[in-house]
Protein backbone atom coordinates (compact mmCIF):
# COMPACT_ATOMS: atom_id res chain seq x y z
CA UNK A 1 -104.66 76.14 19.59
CA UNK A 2 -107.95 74.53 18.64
CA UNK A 3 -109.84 76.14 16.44
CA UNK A 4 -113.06 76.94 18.43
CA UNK A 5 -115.34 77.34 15.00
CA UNK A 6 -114.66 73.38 14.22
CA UNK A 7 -117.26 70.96 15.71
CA UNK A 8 -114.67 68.01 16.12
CA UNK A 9 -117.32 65.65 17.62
CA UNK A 10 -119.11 66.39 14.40
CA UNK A 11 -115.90 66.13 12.47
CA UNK A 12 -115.23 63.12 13.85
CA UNK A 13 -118.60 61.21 12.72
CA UNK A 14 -118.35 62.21 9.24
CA UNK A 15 -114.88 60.83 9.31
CA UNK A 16 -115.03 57.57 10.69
CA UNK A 17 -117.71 57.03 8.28
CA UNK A 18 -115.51 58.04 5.73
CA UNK A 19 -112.97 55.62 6.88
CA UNK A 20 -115.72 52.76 7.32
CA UNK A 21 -116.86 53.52 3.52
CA UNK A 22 -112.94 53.00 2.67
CA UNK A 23 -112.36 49.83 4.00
CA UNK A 24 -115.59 48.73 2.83
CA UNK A 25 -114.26 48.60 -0.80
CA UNK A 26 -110.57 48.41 -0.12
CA UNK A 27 -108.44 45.02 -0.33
CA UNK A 28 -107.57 43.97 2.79
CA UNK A 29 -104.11 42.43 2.07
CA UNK A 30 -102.98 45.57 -0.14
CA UNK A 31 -99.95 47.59 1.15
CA UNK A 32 -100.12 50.81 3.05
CA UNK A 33 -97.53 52.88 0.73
CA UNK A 34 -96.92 55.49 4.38
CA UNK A 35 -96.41 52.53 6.60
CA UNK A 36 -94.14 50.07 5.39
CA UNK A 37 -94.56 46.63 6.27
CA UNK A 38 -98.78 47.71 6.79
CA UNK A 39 -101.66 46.06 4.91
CA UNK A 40 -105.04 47.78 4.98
CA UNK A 41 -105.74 44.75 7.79
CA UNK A 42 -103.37 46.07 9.40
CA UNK A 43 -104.19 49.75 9.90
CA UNK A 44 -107.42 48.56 10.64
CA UNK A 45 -106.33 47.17 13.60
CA UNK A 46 -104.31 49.56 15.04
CA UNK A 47 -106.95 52.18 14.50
CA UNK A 48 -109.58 50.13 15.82
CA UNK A 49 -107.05 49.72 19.03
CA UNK A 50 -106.15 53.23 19.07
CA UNK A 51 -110.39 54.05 18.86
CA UNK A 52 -111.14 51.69 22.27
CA UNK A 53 -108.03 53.22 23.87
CA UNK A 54 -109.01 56.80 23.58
CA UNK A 55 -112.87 55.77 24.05
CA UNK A 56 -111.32 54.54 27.50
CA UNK A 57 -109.29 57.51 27.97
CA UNK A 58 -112.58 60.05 27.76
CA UNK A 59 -114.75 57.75 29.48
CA UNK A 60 -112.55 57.02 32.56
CA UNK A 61 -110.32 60.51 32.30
CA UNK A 62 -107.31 58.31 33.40
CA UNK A 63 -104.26 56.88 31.31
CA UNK A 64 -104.99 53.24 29.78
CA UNK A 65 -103.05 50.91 28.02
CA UNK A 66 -103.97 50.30 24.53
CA UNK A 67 -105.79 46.86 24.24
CA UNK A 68 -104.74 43.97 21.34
CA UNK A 69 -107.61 43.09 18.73
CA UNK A 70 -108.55 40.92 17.20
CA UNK A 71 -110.69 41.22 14.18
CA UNK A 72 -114.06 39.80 13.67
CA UNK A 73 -116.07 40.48 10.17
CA UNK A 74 -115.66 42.77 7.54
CA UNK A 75 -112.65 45.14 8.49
CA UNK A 76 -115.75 48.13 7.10
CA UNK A 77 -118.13 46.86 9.77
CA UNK A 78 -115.75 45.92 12.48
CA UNK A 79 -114.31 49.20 12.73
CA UNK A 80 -117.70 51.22 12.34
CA UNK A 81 -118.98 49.15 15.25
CA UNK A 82 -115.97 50.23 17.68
CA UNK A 83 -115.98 53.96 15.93
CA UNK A 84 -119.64 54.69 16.66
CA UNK A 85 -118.65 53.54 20.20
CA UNK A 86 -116.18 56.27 20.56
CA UNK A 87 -118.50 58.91 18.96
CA UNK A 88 -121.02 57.97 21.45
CA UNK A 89 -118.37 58.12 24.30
CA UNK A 90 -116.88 61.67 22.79
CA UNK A 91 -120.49 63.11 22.36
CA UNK A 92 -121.54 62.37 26.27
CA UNK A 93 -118.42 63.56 27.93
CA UNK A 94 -117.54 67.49 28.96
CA UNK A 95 -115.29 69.32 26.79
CA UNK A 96 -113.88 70.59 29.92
CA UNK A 97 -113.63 67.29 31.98
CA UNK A 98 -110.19 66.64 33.51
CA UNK A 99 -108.75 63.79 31.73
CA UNK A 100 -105.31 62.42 30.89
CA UNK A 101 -103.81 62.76 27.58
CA UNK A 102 -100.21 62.09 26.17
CA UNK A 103 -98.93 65.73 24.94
CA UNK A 104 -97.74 68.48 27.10
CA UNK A 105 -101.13 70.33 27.12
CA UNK A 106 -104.15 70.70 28.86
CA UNK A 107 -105.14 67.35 30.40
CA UNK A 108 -108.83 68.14 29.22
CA UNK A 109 -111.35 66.06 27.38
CA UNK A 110 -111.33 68.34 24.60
CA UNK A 111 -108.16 67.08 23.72
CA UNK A 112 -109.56 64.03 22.09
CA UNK A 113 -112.18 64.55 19.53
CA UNK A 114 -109.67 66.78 17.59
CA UNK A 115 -107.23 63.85 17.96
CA UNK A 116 -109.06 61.25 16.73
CA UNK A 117 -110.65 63.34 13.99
CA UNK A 118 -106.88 63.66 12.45
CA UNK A 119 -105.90 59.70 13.44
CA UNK A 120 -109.22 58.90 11.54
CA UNK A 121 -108.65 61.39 8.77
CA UNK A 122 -104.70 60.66 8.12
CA UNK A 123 -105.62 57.19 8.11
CA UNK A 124 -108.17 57.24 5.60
CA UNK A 125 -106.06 58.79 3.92
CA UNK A 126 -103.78 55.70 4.21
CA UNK A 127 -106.27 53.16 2.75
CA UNK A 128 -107.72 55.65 0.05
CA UNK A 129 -103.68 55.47 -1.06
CA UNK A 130 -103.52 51.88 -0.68
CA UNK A 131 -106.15 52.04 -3.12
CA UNK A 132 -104.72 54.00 -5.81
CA UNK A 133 -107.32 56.79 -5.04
CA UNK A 134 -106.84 60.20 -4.14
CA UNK A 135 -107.91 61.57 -0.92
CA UNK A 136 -110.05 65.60 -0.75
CA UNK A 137 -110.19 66.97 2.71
CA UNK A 138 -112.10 69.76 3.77
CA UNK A 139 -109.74 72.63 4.06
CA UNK A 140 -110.41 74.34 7.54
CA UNK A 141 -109.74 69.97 9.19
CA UNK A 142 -106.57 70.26 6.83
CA UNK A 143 -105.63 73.58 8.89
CA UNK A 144 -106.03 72.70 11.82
CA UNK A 145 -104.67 69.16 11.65
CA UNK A 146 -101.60 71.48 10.36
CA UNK A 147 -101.85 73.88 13.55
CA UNK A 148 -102.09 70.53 15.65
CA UNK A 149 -98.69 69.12 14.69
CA UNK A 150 -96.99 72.04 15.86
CA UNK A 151 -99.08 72.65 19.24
CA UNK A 152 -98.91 69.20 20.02
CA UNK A 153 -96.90 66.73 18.50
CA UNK A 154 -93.58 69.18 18.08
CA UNK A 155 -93.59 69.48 21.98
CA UNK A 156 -94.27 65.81 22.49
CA UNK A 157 -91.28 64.83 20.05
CA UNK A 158 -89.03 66.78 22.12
CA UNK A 159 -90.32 65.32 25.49
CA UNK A 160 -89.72 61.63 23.42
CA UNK A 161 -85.83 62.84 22.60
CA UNK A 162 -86.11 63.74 19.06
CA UNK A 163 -83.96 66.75 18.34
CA UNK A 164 -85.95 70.09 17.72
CA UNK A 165 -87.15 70.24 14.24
CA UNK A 166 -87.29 73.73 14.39
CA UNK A 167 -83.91 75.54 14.13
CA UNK A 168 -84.38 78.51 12.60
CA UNK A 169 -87.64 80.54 12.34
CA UNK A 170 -89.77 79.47 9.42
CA UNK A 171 -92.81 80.54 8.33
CA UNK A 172 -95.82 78.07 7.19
CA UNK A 173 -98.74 79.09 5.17
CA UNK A 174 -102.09 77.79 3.87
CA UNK A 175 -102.58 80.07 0.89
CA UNK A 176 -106.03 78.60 0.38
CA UNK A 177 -107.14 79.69 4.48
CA UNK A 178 -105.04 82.20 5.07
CA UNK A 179 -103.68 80.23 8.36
CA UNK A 180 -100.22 81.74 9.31
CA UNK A 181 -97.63 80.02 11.43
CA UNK A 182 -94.15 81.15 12.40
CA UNK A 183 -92.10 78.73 14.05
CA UNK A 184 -89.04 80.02 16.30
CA UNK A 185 -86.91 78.02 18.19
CA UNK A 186 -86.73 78.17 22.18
CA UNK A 187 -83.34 76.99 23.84
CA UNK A 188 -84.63 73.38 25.65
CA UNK A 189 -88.83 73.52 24.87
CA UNK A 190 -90.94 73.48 22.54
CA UNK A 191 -90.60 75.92 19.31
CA UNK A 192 -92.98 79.19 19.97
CA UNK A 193 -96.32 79.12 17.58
CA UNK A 194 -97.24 82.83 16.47
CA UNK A 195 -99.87 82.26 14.50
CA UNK A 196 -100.32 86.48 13.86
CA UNK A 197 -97.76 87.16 11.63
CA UNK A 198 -94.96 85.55 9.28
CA UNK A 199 -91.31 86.48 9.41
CA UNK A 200 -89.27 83.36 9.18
CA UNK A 201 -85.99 82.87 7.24
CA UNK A 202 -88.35 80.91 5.10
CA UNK A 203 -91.76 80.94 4.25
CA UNK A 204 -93.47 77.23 3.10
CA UNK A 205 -97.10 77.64 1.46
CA UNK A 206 -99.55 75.54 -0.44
CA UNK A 207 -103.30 74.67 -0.01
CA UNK A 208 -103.82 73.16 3.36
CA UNK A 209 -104.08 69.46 2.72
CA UNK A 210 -100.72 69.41 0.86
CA UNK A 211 -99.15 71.00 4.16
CA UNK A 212 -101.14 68.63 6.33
CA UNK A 213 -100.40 65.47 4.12
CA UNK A 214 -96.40 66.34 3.74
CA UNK A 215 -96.23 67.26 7.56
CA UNK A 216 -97.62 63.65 7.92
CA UNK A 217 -95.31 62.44 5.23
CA UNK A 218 -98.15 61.20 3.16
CA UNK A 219 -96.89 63.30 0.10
CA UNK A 220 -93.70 64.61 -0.70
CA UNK A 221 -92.99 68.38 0.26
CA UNK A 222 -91.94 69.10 -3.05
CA UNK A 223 -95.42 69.86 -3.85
CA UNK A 224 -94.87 73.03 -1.15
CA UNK A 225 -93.77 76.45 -2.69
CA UNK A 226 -90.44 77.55 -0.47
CA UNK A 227 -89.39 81.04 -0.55
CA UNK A 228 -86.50 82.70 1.09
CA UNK A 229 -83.59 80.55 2.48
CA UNK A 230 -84.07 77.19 0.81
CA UNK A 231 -81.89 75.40 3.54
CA UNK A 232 -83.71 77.00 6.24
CA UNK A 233 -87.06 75.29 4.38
CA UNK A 234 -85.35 72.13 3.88
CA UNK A 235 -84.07 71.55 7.46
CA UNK A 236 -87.68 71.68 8.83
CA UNK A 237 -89.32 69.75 6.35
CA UNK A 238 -86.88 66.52 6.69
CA UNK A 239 -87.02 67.35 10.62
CA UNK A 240 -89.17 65.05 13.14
CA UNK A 241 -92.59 66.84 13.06
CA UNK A 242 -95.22 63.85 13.25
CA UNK A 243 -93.98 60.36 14.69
């Protein structure tokens, strides 16, 4: 669940200005090595789509459809102008405001300053790589953009069709938090999340942005330490975790 100690509005500011600061020095026609076929353009526009979209989302608390762009400017300043937008939006709504959101979770406003925080973050991470440069994330957003994939994007896979990545109960661990997940699978839903104790087949540990950055595919997962049944570790790492 959401950590309640994280301040994602706050999160979310520093981030987008991170990811403003990126493009700002990044070439626009270099390739995005996570997204094939991607230049830094265009990430920039689909995460300047994405931002109205969800700014739309919190503001109205209803489903929208996520608007075409078209950029204008630098991609640095177009983007900051439509992510200070959403900040503003985020910042002025209710945490607890019913409002629509794609995962099978609470339909609350909450849900989308934590999202955007990791869209913003993975993607910066994106153009930082594009750039030949490597990325440093704090370690407690690293965690919990971790304990997000499994609370909501492992349950939304299934809902999409995507067979259950988790077959077997695995443990994850951030040595450098202490963060704890066992993973178990449940017959037709979503894989149970104890986050109080290990005991998987196999336990997967490293510092939290290598778990958060190979869940997302951004590095490779040999950089994880496995112990216990390799296959068990090896099934759930090359299963459908993020889209």
């Amino acid at each position: 669940m959401p950590d309640n100690s994280l301040d994602y509005p706050e999160l979310l500011a520093g981030a987008v200005h991170d990811m403003a600061s990126a493009l700002a020095v990044a070439d626009p026609a270099a390739a995005v090595p996570a997204c094939p076929g991607w230049t830094v353009s265009d990430l920039a526009e689909h995460i300047v789509s994405v931002h109205r979209w969800a700014t739309e989302i919190v503001r109205t608390g209803a489903k929208q459809e996520e608007p075409e762009v078209r950029r204008t400017g630098s991609l640095s300043e177009w983007y900051d102008e439509t992510a200070q937008v959403l900040v503003t939006t985020i910042r002025a709504s209710r945490p607890e405001a019913p409002c629509w959101n794609f995962a099978p979770v609470p339909q609350l406003a909450s849900f989308w300053p934590r999202r955007q925080l990791h869209e913003t973050t993975i993607h910066t991470v994106d153009v930082l790589q594009a750039a030949g440069r490597d990325p440093e994330i704090d370690a407690e957003v690293a965690a919990d953009g971790v304990d997000e994939a499994f609370r909501v994007f492992l349950p939304r896979l299934l809902i999409r069709g995507f067979p259950p990545a988790v077959t077997e109960p695995v443990t994850v661990v951030a040595s450098d938090t202490g963060d704890v997940w066992t993973l178990s699978p449940v017959a037709g839903q979503a894989p149970r999340v104890d986050s109080t104790s290990a005991g998987g087949l196999a336990t997967i540990s490293a510092p939290a942005q290598q778990l958060y950055l190979a869940l997302w595919k951004r590095v490779s997962a040999d950089l994880l330490t496995v112990e216990g049944d390799p296959a068990v570790a090896a099934r759930f790492l090359t299963g459908q975790i993020t889209p």
